[in-house]
Structures are given as C-alpha cells and as structure tokens.
N, C-alpha and C. Protein backbone atom coordinates (compact mmCIF):
# COMPACT_ATOMS: atom_id res chain seq x y z
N UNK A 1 0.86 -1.19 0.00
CA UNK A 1 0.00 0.00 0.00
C UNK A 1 0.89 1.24 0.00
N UNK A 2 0.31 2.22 -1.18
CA UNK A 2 1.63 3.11 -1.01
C UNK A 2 1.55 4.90 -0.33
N UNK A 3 2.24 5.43 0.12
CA UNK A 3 1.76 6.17 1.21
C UNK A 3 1.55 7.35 0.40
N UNK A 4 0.88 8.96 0.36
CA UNK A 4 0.52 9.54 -0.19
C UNK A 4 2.03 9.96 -0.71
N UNK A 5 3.55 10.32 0.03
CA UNK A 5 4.58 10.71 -0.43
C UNK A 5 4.99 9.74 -1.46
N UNK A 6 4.49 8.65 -1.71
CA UNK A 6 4.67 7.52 -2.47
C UNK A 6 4.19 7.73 -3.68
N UNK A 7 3.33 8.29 -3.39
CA UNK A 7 2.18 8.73 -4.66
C UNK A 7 2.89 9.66 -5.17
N UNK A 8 2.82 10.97 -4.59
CA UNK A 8 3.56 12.34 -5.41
C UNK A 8 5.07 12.03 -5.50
N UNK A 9 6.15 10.99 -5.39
CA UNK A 9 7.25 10.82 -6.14
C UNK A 9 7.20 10.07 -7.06
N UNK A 10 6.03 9.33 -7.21
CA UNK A 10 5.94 8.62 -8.24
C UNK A 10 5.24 9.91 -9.51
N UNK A 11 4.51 10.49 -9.40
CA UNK A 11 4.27 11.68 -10.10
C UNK A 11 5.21 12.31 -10.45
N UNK A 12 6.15 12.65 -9.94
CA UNK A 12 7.57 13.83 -9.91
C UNK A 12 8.21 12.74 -11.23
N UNK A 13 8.44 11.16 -10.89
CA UNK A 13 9.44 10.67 -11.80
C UNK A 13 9.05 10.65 -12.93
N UNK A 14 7.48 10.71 -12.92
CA UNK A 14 7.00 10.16 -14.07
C UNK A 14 6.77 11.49 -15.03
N UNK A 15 6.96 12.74 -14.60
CA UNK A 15 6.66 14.15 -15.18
C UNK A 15 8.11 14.42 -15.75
N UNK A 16 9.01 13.83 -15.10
CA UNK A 16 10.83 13.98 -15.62
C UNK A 16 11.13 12.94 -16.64
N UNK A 17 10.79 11.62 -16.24
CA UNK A 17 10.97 10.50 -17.63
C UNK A 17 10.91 10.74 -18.99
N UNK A 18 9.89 11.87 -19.48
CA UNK A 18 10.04 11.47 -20.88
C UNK A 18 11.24 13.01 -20.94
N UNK A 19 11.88 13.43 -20.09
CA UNK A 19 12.70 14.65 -20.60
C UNK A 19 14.20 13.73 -20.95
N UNK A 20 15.07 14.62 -22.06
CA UNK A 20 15.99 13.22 -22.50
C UNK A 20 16.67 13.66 -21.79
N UNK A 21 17.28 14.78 -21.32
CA UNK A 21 18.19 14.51 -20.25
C UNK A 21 18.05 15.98 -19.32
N UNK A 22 18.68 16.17 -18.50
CA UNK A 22 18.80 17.30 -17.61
C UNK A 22 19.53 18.32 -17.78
N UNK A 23 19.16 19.37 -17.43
CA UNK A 23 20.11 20.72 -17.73
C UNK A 23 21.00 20.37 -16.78
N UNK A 24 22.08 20.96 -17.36
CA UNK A 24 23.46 21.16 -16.86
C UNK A 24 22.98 22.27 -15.46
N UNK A 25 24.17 21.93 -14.31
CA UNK A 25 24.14 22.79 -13.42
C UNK A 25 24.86 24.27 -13.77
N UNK A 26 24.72 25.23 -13.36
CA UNK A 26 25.24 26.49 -13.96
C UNK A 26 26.68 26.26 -13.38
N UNK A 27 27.39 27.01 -14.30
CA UNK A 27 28.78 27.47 -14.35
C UNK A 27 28.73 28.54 -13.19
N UNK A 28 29.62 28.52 -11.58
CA UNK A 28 29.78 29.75 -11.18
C UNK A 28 31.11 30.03 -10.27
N UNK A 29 31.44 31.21 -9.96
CA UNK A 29 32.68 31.30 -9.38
C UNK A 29 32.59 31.22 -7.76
N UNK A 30 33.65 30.58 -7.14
CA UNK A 30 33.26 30.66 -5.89
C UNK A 30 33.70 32.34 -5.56
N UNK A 31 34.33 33.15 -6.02
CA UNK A 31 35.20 34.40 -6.02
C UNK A 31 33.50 35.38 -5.82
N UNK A 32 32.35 34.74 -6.69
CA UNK A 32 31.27 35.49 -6.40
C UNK A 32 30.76 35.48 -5.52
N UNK A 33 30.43 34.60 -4.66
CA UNK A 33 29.85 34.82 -3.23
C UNK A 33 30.90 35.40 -2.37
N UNK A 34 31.85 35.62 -1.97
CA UNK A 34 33.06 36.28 -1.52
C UNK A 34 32.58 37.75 -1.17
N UNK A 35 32.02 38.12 -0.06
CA UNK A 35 31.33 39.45 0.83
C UNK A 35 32.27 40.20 0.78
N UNK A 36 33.53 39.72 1.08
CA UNK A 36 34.50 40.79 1.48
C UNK A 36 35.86 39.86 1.83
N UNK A 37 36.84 40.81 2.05
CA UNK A 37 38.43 40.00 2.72
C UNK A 37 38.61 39.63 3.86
N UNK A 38 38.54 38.25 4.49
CA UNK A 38 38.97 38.51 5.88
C UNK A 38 40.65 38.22 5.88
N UNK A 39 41.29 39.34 6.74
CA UNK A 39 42.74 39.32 7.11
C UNK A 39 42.65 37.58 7.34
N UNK A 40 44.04 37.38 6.88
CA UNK A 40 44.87 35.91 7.37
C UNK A 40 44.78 36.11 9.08
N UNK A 41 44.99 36.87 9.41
CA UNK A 41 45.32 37.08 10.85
C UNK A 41 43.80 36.95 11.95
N UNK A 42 42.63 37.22 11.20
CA UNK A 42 41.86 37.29 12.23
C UNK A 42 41.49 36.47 12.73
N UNK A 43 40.97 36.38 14.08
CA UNK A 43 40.74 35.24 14.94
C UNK A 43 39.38 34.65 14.58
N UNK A 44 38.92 33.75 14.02
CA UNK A 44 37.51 33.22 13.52
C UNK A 44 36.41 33.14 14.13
N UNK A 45 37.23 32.46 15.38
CA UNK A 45 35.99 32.76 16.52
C UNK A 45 35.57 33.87 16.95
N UNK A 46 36.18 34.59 17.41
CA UNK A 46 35.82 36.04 17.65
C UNK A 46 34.95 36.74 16.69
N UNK A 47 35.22 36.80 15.77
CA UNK A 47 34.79 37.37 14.61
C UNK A 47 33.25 36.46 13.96
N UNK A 48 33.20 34.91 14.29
CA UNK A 48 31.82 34.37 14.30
C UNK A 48 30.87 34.51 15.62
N UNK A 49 31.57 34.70 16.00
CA UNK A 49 30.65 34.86 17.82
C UNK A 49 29.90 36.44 17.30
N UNK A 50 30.91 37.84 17.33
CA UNK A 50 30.81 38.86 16.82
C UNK A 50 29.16 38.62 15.93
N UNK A 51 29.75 38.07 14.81
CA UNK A 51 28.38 38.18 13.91
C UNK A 51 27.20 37.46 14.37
N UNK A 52 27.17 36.26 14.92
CA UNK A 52 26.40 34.91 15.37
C UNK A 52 25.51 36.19 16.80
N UNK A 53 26.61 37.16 16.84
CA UNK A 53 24.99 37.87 18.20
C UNK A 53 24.65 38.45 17.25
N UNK A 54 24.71 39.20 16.02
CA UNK A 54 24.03 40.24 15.34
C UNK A 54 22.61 39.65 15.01
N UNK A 55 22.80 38.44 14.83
CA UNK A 55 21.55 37.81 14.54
C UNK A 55 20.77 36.94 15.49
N UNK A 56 21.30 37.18 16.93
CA UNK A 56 20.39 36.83 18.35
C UNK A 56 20.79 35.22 18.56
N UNK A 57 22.04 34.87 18.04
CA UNK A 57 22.61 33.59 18.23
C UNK A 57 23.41 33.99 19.37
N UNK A 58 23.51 33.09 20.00
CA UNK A 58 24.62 32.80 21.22
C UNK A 58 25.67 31.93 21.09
N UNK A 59 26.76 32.61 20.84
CA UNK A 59 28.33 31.90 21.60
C UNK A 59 28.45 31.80 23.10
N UNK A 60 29.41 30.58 23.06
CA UNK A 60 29.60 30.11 24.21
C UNK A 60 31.00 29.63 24.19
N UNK A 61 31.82 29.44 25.23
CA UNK A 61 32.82 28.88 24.86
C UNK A 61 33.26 27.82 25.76
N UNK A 62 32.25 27.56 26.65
CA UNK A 62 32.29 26.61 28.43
C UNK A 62 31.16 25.81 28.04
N UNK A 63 31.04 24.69 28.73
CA UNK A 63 30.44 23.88 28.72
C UNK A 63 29.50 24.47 30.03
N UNK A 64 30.37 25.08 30.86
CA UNK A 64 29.34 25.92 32.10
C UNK A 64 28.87 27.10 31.81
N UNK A 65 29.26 27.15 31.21
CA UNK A 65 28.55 28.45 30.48
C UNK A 65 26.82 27.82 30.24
N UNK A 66 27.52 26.98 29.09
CA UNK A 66 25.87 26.34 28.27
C UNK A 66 24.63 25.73 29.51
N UNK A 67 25.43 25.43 30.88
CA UNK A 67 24.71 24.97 31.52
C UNK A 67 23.53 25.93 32.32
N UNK A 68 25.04 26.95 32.92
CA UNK A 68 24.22 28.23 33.27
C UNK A 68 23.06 29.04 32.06
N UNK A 69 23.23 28.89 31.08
CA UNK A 69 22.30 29.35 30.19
C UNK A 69 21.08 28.47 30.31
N UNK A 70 21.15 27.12 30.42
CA UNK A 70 20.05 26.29 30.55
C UNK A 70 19.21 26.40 31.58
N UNK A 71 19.89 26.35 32.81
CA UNK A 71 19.61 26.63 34.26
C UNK A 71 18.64 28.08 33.81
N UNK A 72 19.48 29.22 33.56
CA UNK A 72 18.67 30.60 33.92
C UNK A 72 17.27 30.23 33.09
N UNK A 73 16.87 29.46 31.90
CA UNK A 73 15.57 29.59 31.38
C UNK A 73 14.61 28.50 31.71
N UNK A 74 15.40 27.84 32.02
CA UNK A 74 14.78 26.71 32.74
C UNK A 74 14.00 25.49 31.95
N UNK A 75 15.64 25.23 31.00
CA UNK A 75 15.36 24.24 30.13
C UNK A 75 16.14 22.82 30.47
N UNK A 76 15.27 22.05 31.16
CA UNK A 76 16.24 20.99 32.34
C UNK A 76 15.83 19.68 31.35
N UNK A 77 15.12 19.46 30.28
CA UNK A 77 14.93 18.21 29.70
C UNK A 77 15.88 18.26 27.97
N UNK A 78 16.27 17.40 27.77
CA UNK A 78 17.19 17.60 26.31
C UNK A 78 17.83 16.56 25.50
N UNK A 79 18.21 16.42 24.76
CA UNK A 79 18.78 15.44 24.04
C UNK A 79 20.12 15.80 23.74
N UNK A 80 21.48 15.05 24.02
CA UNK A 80 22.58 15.09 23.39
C UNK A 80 22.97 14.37 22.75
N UNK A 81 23.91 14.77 21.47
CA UNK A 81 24.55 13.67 21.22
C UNK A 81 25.01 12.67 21.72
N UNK A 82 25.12 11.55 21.41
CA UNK A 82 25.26 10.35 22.52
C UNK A 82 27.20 10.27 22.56
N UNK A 83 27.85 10.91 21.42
CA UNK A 83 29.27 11.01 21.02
C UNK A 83 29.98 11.88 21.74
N UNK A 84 28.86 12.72 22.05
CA UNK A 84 29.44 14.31 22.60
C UNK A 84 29.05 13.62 23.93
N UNK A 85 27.95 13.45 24.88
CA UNK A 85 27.59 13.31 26.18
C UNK A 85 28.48 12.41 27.19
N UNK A 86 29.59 11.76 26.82
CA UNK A 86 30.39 11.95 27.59
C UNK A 86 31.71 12.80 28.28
N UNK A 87 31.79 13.88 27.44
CA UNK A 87 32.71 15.12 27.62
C UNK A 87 32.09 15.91 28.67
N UNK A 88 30.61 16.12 28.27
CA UNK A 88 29.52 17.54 28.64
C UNK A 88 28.69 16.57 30.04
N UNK A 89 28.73 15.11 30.48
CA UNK A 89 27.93 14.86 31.43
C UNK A 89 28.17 15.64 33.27
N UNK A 90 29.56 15.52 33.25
CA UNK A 90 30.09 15.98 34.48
C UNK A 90 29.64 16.92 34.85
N UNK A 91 29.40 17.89 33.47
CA UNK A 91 29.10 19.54 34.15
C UNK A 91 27.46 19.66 34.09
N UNK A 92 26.84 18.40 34.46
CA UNK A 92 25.15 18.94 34.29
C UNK A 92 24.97 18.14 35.54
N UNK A 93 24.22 19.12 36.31
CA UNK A 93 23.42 18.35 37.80
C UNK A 93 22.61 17.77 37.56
N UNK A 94 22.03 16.87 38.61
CA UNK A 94 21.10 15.69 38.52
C UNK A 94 19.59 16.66 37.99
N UNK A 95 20.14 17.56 38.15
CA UNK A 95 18.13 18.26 37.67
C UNK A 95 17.58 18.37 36.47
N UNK A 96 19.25 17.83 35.56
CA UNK A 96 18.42 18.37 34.12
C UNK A 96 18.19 16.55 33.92
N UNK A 97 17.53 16.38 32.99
CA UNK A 97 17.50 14.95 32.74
C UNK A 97 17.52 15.16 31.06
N UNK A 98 19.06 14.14 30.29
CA UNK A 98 19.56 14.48 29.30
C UNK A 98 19.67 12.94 28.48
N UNK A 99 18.60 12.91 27.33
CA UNK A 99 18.80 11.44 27.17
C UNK A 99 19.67 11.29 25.56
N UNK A 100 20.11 10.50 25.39
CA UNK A 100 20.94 10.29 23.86
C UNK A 100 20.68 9.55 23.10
N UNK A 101 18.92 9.16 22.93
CA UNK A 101 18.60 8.81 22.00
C UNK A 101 16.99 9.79 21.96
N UNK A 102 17.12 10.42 20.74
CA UNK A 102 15.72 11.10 20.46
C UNK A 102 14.46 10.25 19.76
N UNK A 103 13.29 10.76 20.98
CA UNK A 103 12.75 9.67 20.60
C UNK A 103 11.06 10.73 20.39
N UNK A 104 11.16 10.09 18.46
CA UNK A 104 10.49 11.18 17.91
C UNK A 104 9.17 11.32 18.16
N UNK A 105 8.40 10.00 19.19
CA UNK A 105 7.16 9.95 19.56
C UNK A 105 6.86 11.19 20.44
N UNK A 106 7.70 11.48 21.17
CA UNK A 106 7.76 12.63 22.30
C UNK A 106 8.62 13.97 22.28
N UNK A 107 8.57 14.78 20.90
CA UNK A 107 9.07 15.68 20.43
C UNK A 107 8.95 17.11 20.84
N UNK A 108 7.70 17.05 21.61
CA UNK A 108 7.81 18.17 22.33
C UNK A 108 8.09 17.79 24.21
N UNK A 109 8.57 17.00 24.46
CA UNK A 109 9.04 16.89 25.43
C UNK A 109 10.61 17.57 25.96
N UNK A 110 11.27 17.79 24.80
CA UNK A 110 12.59 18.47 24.62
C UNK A 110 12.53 19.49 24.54
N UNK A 111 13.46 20.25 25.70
CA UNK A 111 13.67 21.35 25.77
C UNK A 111 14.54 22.17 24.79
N UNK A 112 15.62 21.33 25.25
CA UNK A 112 16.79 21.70 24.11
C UNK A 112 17.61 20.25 23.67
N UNK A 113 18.69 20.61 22.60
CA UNK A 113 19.28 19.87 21.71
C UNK A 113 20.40 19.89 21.48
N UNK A 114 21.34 19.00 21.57
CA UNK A 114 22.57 19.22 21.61
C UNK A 114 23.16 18.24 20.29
N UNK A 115 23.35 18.98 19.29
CA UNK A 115 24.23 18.31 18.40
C UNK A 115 25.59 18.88 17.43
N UNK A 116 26.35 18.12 16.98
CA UNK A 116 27.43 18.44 16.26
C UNK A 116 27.30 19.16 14.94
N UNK A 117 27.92 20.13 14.90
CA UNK A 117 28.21 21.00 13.99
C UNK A 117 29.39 20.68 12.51
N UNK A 118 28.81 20.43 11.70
CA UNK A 118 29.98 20.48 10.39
C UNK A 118 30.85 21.43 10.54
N UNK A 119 30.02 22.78 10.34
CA UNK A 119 31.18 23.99 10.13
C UNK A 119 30.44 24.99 10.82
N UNK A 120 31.31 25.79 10.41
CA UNK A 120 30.64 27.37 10.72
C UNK A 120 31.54 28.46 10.01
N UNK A 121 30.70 29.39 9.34
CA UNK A 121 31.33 30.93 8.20
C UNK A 121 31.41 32.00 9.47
N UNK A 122 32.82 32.36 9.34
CA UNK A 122 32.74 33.77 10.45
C UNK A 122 31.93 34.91 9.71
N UNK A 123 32.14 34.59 8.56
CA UNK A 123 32.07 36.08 7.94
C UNK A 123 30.07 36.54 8.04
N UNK A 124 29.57 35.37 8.45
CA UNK A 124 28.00 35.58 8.10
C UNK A 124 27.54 35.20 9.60
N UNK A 125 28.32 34.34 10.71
CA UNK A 125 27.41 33.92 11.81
C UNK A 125 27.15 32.85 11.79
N UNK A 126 27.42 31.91 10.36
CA UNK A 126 26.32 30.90 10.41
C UNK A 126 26.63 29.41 10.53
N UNK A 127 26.24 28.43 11.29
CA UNK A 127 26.10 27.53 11.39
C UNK A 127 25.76 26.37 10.02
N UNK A 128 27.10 25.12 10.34
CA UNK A 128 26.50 24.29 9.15
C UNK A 128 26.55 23.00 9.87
N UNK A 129 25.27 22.49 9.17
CA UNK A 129 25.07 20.92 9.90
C UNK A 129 24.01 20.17 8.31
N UNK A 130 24.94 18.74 8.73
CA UNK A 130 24.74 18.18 7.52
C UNK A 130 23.74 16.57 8.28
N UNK A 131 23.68 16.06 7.61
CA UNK A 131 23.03 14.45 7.65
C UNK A 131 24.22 13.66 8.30
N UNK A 132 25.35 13.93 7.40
CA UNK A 132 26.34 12.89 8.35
C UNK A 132 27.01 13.13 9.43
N UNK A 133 26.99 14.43 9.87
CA UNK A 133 27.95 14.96 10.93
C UNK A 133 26.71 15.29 11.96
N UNK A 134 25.62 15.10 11.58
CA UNK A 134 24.02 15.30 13.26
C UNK A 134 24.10 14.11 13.25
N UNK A 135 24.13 13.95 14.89
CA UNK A 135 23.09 12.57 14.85
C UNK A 135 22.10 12.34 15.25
N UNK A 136 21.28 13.70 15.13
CA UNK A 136 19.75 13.82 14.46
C UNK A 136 19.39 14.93 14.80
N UNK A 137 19.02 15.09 13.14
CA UNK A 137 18.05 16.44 12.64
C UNK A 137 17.35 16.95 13.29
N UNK A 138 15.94 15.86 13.51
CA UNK A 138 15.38 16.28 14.25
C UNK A 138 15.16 17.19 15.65
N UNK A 139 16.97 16.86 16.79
CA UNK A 139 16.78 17.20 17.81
C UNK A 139 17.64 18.67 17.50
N UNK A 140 18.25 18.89 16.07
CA UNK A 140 18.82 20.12 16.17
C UNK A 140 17.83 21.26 15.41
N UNK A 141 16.52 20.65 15.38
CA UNK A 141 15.55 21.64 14.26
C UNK A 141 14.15 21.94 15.83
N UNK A 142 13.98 20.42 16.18
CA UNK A 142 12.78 20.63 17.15
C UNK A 142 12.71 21.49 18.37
N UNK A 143 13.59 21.30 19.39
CA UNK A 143 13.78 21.79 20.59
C UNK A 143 13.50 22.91 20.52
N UNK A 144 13.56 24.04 21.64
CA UNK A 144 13.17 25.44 21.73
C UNK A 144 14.79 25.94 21.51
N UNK A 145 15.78 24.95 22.07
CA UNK A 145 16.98 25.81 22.37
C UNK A 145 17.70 24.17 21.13
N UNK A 146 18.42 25.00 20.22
CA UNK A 146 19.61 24.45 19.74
C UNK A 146 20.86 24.80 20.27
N UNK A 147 21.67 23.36 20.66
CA UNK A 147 23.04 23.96 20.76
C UNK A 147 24.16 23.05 19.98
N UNK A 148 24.42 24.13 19.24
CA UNK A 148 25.49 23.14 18.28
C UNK A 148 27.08 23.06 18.23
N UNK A 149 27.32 22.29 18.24
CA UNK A 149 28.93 22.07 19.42
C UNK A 149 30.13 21.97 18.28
N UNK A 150 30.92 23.06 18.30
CA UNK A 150 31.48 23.62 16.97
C UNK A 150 33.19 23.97 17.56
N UNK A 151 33.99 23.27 16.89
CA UNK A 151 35.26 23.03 17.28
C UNK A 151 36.24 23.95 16.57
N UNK A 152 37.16 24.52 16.98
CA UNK A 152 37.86 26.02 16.06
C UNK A 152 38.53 25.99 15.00
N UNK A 153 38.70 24.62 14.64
CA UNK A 153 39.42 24.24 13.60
C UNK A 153 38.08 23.89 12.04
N UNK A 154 36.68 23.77 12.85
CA UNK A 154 35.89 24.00 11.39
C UNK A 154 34.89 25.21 10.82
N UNK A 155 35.96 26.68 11.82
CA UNK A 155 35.36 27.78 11.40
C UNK A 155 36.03 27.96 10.00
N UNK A 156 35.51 28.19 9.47
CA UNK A 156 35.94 28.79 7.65
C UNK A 156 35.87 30.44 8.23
N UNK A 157 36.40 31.47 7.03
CA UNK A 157 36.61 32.29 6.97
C UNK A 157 35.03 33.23 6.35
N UNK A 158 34.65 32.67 5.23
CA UNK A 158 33.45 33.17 4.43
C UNK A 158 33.04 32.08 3.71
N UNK A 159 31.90 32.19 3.04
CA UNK A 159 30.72 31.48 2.38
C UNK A 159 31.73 30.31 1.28
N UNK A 160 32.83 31.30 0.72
CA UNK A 160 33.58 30.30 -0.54
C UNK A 160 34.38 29.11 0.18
N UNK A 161 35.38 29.61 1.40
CA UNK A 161 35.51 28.49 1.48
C UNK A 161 34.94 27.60 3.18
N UNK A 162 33.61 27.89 3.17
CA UNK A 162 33.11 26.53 3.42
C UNK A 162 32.46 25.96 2.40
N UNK A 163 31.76 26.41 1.48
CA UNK A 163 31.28 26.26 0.37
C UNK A 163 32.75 24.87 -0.40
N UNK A 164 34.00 24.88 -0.36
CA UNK A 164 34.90 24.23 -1.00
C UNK A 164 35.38 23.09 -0.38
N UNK A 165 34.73 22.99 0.87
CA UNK A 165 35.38 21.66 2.14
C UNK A 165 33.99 21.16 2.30
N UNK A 166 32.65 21.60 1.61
CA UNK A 166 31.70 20.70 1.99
C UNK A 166 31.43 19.61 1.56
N UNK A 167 30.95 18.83 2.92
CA UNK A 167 31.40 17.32 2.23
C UNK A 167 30.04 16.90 1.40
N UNK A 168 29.66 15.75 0.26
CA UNK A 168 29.32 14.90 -0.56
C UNK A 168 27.78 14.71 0.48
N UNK A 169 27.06 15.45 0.78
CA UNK A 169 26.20 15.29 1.73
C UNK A 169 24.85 15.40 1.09
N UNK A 170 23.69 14.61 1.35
CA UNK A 170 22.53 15.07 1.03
C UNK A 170 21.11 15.58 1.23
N UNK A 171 21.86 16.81 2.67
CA UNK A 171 21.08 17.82 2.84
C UNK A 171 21.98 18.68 3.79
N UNK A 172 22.04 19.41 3.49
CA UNK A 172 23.14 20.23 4.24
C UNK A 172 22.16 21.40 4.85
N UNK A 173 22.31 21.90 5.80
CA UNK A 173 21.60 22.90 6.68
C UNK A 173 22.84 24.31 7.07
N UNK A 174 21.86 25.08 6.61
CA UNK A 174 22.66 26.59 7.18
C UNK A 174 21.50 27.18 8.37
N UNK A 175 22.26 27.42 9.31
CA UNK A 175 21.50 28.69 10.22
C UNK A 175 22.33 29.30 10.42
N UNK A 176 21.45 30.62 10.09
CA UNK A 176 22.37 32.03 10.78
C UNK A 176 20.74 32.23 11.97
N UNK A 177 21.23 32.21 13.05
CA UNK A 177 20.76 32.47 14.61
C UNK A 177 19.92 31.96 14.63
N UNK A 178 18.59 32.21 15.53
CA UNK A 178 17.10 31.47 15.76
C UNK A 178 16.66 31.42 14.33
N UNK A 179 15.45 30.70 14.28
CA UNK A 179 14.45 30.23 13.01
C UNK A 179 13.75 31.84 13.34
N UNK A 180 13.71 32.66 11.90
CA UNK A 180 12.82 33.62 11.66
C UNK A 180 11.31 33.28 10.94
N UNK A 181 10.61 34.26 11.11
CA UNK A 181 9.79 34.76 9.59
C UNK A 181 9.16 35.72 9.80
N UNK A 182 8.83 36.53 9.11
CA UNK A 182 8.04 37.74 8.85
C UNK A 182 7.18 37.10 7.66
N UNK A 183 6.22 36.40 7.73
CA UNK A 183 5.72 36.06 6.57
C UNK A 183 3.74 37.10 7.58
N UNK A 184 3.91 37.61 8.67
CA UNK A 184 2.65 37.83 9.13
C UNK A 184 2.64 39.36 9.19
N UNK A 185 2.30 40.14 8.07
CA UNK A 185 2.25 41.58 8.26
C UNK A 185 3.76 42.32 8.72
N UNK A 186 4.42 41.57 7.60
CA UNK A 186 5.66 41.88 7.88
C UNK A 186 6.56 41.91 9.11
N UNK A 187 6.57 41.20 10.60
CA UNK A 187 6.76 41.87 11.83
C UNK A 187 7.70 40.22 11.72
N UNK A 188 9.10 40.50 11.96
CA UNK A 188 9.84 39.57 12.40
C UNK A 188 9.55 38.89 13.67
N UNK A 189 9.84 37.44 13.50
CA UNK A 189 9.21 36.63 14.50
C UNK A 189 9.77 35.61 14.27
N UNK A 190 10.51 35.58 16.15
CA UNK A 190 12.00 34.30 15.82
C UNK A 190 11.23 32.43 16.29
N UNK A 191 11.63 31.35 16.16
CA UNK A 191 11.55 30.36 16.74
C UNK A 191 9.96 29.83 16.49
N UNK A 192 9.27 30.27 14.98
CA UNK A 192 8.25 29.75 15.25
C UNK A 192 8.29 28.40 14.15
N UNK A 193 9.61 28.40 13.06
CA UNK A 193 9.78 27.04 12.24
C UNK A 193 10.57 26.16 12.66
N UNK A 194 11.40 26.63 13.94
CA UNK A 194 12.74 26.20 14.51
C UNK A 194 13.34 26.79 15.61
N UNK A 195 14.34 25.89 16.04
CA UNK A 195 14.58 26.74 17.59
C UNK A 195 14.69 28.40 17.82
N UNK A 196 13.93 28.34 19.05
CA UNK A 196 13.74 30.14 19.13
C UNK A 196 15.07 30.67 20.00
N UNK A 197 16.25 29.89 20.40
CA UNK A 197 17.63 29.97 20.63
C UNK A 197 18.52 29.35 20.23
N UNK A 198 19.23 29.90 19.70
CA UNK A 198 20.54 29.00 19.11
C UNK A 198 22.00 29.83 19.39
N UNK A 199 22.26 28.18 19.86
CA UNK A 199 23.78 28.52 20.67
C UNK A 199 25.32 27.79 19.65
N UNK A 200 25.96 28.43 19.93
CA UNK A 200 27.37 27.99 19.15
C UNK A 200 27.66 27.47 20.80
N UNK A 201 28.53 26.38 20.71
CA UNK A 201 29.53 26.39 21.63
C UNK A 201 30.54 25.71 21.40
N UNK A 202 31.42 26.24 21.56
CA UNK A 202 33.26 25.91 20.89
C UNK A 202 33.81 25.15 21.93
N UNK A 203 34.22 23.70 21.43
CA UNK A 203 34.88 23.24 22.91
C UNK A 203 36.69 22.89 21.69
C-alpha cells in the first residue's frame, strides 16, 4: 500500500521521464559569493561569535557556560549527542535529565538539543550541519533551544571556502541564529519554524 509521499514521487518521476536529459548545473565562481576579505590574521571565533549575536545567536565557549544558560531559562529536559555526552555529562546536575537517543514519539518533550556541527562561516554567523555529521536532525531543528557544538578548527573564513570543504552530503543545513519569519504583516518573529535559541559552543 503506497503512502501519499509515495504517490507524489511517483508523479515527480514520471513528469521527468520522458525529458531526454537534464540541464546542466550552472557554471559559477566561488570568487562570487566572496562578501568581502577577511585578514589571514583574524581570529575566527571572535569574529563568528561577533556576527552569530548580530543575529540573536549565542556563543559560548564553556560547557558551564551552556549549563548556566540552561539553568537561567529553565530548560532541564534535552537530548545530546550520545558522542558528545560523555565530555559535557560531568558539568550537568542531577536536575536536568539528558537522554541520547531522540525519541520522535515525544518531540515536544525536549527542551533543548545538543548536536554536532559540520562547520561554521565567520564572515556571516552561520552555522552548518549536515546528515552525516548530526546525529539527528530532528533534535537540532525541534527543541526550543539548539546547541550546536562547533570546534575552532571548522570555522571557515566566508561562504567560498566553506562552500569548498563541503562534504558529498545530502542535505546540508545553514542557520544564521534562531528560526525567523516575517511572513505575518511583515513583523519579524524568531523560533516559530525552529529553535527560538541558538547557541554555538566551541569546545
């Protein structure tokens, strides 16, 4: 029995089949997305933290830090990576309760989310997380609070070259800070497609 997504990809293949072949992907320079120069010299982190608040994201650079942030809002239920949660267990008191497998029946039970970060662009703020480097989407899209755990050696400089180290992935995710939209009378409005906090934290 086939499920309605079953149905409309079978539509999609069957609307592409009789085309004889596919357009070519466009020709483009990575030199064009290129915002501006960052000095050899500047410090990445600094300079992504810098941008990552312009857009109401939070750096962190402690693991007590991230805790005290949890503590002050009073987000004590969460999911971590199960790879990462033995580095980060020591520094969480018995009050938060932190499990490492997400379990998608109970999706709003999570407060926040703790998963691994591909990369991150100083030059924009923004966060990259792929299929193979989460180990799950879900807990870095659902939660109220994302925190994505981002190591100093996979800040890139600007858009080209993370854009040139991204890996063979098939779905790659950018955030620059909380989930927006203004789609309601124009009035920006954070965390209503996706977490309404999002944290960098550099260990």
């Amino acid at each position: 029995m086939s499920s309605d997504r079953d149905t409309i990809l079978a539509r999609v293949h069957g609307a592409l089949a009789p085309l004889a072949e596919r357009a070519p992907l466009p020709e483009w320079d990575l030199e064009l997305v290129h915002m501006r120069t960052i000095q050899p010299a500047t410090d990445l982190w600094a300079l992504f933290a810098e941008r990552l608040k312009l857009v109401n994201g939070t750096p962190l650079s402690a693991v007590a830090d991230l805790v005290a942030l949890l503590e002050q809002g009073r987000w004590r239920r969460g999911y971590c990576d199960p790879a990462l949660w033995p580095q980060f267990k020591d520094a969480f008191p018995a009050i938060f309760t932190v499990e490492t497998a997400f379990d998608r029946t109970r999706v709003d039970d999570y407060d926040f989310g703790i998963t691994a970060a591909t990369g991150a662009i100083a030059e924009t703020g923004t966060l990259v997380l792929t299929d193979q480097g989460t180990s799950s989407r879900l807990a870095a899209l659902a939660p109220w609070v994302h925190v994505a755990v981002l190591r100093r050696e996979q800040i890139h400089a600007d858009i080209s070259a993370a854009l040139a180290v991204m890996p063979a992935d098939p779905n790659i995710v950018w955030v620059t800070g909380p989930s927006k939209t203004a789609d309601v009378e124009g009035i920006l409005i954070e965390g209503v497609h996706g977490p309404g906090v999002q944290v960098a934290l550099l260990v």
